[in-house]
Protein backbone atom coordinates (compact mmCIF):
# COMPACT_ATOMS: atom_id res chain seq x y z
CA UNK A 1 11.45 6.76 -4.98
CA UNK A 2 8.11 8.94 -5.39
CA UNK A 3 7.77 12.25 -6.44
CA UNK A 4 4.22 13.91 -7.05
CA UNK A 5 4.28 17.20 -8.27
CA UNK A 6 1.04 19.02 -8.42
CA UNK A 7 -1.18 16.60 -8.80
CA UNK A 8 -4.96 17.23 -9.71
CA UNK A 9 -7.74 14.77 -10.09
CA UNK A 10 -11.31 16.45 -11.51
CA UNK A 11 -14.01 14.29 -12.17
CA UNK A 12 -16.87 15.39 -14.21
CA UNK A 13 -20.51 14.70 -12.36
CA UNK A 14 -22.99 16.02 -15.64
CA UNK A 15 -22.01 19.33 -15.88
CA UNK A 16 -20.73 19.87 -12.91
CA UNK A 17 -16.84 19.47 -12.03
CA UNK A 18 -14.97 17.93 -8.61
CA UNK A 19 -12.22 19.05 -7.67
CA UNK A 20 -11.08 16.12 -5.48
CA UNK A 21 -7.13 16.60 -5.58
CA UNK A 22 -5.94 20.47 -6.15
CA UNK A 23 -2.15 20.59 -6.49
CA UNK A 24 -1.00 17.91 -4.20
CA UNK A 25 2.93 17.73 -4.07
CA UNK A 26 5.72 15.58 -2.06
CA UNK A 27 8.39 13.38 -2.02
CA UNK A 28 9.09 9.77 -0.12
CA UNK A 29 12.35 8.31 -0.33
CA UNK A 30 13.40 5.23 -0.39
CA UNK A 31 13.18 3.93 3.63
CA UNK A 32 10.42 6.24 4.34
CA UNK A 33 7.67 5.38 6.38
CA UNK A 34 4.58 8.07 5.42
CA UNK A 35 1.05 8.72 7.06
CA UNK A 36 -1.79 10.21 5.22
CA UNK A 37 -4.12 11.69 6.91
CA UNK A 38 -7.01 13.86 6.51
CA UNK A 39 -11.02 13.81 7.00
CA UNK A 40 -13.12 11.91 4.94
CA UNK A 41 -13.55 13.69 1.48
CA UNK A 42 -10.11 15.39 1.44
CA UNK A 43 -8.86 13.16 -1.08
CA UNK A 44 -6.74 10.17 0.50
CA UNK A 45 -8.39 7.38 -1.43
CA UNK A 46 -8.36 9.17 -4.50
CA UNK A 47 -4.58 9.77 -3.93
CA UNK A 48 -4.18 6.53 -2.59
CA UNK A 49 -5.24 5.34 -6.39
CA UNK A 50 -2.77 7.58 -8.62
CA UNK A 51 -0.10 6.31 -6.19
CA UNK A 52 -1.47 2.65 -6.89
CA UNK A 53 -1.26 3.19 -10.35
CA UNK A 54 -5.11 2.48 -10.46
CA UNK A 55 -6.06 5.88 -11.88
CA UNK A 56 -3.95 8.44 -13.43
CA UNK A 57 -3.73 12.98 -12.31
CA UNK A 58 -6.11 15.00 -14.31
CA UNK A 59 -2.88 17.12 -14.27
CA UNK A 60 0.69 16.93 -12.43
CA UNK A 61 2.96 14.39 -12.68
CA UNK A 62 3.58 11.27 -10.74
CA UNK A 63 7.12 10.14 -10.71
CA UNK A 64 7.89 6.43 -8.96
CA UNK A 65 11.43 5.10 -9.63
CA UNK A 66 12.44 8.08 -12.34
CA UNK A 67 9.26 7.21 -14.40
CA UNK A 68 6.59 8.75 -15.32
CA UNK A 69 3.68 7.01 -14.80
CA UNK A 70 1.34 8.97 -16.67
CA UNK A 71 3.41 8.19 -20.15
CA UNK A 72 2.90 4.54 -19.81
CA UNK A 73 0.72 2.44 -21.77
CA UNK A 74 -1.94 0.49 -19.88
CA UNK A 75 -0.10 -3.23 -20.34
CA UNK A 76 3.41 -1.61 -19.35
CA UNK A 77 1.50 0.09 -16.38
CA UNK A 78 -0.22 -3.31 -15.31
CA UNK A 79 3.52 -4.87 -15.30
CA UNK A 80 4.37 -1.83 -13.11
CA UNK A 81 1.65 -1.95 -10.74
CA UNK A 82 2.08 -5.76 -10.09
CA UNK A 83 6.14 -6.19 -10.27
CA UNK A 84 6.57 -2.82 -7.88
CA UNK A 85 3.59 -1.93 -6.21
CA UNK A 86 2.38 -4.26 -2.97
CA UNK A 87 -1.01 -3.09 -2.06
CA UNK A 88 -2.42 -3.59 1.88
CA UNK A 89 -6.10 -3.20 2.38
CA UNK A 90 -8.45 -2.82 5.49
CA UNK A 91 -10.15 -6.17 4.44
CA UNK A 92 -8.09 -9.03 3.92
CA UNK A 93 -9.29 -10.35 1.31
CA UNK A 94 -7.68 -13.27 1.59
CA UNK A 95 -9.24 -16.64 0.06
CA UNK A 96 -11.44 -18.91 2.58
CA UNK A 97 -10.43 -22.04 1.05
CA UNK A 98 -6.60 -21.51 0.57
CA UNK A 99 -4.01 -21.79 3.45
CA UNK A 100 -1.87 -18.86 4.10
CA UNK A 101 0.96 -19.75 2.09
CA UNK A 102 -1.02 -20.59 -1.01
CA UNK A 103 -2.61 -16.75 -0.60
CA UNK A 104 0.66 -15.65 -0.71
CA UNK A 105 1.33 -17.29 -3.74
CA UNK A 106 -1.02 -15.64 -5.31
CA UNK A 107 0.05 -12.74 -6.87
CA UNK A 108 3.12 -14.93 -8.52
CA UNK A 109 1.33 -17.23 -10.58
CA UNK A 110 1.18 -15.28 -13.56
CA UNK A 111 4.84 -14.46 -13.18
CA UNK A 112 6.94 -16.65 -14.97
CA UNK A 113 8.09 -18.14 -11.62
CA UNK A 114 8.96 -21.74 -11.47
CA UNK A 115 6.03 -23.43 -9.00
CA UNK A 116 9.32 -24.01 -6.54
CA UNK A 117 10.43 -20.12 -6.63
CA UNK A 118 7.05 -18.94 -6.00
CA UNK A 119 6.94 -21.52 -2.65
CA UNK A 120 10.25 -20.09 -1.55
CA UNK A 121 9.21 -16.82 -1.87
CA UNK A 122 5.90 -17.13 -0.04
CA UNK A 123 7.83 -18.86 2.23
CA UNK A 124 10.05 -16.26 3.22
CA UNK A 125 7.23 -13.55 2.98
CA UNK A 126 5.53 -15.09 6.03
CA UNK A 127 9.06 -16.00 7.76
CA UNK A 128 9.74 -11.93 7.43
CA UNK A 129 5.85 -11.15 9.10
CA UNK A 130 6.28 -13.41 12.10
CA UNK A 131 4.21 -16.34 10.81
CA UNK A 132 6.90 -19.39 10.16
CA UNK A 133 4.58 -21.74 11.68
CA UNK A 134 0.84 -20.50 10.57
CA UNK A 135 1.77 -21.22 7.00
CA UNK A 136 -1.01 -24.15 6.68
CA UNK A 137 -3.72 -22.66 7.80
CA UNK A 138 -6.42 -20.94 5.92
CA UNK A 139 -8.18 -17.44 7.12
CA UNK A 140 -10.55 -19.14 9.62
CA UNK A 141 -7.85 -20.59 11.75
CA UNK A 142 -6.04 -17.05 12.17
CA UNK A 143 -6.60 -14.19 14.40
CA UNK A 144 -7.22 -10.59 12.52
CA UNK A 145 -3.92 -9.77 13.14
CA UNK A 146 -2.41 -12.64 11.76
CA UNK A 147 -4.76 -12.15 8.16
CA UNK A 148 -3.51 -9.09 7.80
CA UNK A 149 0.07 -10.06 8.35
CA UNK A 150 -0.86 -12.80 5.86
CA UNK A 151 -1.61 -9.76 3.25
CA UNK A 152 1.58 -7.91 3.89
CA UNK A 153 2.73 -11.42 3.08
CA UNK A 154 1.28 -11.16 -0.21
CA UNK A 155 2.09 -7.75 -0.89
CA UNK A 156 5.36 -8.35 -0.50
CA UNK A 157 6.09 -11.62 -2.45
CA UNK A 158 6.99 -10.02 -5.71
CA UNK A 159 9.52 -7.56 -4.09
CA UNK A 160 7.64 -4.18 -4.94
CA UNK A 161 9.57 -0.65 -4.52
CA UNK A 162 6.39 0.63 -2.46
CA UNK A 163 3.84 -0.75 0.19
CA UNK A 164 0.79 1.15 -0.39
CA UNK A 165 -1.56 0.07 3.11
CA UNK A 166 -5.48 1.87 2.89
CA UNK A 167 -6.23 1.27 6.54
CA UNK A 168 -4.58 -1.34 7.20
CA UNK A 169 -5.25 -1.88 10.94
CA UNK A 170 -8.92 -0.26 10.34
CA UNK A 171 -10.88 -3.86 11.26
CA UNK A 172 -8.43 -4.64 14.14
CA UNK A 173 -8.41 -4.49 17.96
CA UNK A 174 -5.34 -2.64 19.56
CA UNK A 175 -3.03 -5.51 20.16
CA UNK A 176 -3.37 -7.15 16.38
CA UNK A 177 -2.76 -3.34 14.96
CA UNK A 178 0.36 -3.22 17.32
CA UNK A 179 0.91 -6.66 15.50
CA UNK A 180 1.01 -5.04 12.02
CA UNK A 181 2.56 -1.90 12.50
CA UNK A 182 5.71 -3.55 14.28
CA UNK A 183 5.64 -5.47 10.91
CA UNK A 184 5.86 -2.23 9.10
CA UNK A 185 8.48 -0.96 11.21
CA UNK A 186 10.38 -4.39 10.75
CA UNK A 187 10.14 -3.83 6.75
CA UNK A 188 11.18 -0.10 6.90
CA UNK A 189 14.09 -0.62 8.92
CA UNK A 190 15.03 -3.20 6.55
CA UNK A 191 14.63 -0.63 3.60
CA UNK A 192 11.12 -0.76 2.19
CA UNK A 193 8.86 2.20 1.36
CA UNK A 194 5.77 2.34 3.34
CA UNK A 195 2.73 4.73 2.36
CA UNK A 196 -0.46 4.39 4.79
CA UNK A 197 -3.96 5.97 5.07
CA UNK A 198 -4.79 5.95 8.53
CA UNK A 199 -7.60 7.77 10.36
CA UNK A 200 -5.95 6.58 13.78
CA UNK A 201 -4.32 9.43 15.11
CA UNK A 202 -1.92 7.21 17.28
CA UNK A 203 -1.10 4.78 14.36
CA UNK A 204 -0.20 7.33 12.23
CA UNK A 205 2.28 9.21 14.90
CA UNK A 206 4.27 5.69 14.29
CA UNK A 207 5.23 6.88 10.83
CA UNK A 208 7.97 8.85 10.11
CA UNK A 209 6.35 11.70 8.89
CA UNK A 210 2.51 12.41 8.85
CA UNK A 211 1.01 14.17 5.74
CA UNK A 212 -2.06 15.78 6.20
CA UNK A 213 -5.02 16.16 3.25
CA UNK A 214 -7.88 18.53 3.69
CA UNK A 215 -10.08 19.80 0.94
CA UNK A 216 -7.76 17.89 -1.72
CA UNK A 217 -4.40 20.12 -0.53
CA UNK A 218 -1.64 19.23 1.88
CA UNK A 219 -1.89 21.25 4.91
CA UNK A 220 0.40 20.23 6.78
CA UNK A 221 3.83 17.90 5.44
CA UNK A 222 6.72 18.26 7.58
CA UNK A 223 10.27 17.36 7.12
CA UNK A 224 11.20 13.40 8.70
């Protein structure tokens, strides 16, 4: 599913250069449930954005589904990022005025979809994150939990090949991030491909495997 193969990411700052990423390498498969973790400034955001297709390796390659993205024009890499990437953030960032199901159905309208498709699909999205009968409400009428289940909702609406989550139970007690990571576990089991930052030492032991960044190297990446 992903392969990154010595991937480095130098940004220039003047004269100087950052060396933020320095030969980062592994593999996730499809099924596989993956914690990054590291301190901050050992390169998990920045990673976070070559696997999001948001920014592309100084040098390396980044394989996802036998492509590489690195050869792709910027229009056939926006289709790529929005057809089979779902993205999970700390904040919601969900909109006030729209219920749940219309934030779902969201990231379809520029799809092609038929208005009926995309209703069935949101549908479904919240049906598969525990929220069947929340799907009228907007933000303000649902716990933290239940927003953020709302945006694994959304992420997941157009079907991606990865879940790529950046914190994703960072602005929640420990019952709502029990909430969302028994969602995650639901959609692994069920064959999706989950990537998470986490600083949460006992969130990220729920992976599968745990990668750990430090300095912009994998330390530590052991076998699931």
């Amino acid at each position: 599913m992903i392969a990154v193969e010595e991937v480095w990411r130098t940004y220039r700052t003047g004269p100087e250069r950052v060396e933020v990423l320095r030969g980062v390498s592994f593999d996730a498969a499809p099924g596989d449930f993956v914690a990054i973790c590291g301190p901050s400034g050992s390169g998990k955001s920045t990673l976070m954005g070559i696997l999001g297709c948001l920014d592309r390796p100084t040098s390396g390659r980044y394989m996802l589904e036998g492509v590489e993205v690195a050869s792709l024009e910027d229009d056939a890499l926006a289709v790529l990022r929005n057809r089979r990437i779902g993205f999970v953030f700390q904040t919601f960032n969900l909109l006030p005025r729209m219920t749940a199901l219309r934030n779902v159905e969201l990231p379809m309208v520029y799809s092609g979809l038929s208005r009926e498709e995309r209703y069935r699909r949101a549908q479904e999205a919240l049906v598969a994150v525990g929220l069947a009968g929340r799907m009228g409400h907007r933000p303000n009428e649902l716990s933290g939990g239940e927003q953020q289940r709302v945006a694994i909702a959304r992420a997941l609406v157009n079907r991606p090949a990865i879940i790529l989550a950046d914190e994703p139970t960072g602005n929640l007690d420990s019952a709502a991030g029990e909430e969302v990571m028994a969602v995650f576990r639901r959609l692994v089991e069920g064959g999706a491909t989950v990537l998470m930052v986490t600083h949460n030492g006992r969130i990220a032991e729920q992976a599968h495997r745990v990668i750990q960044l430090e300095d912009g190297r994998v330390v530590s990446n052991p076998i699931s």
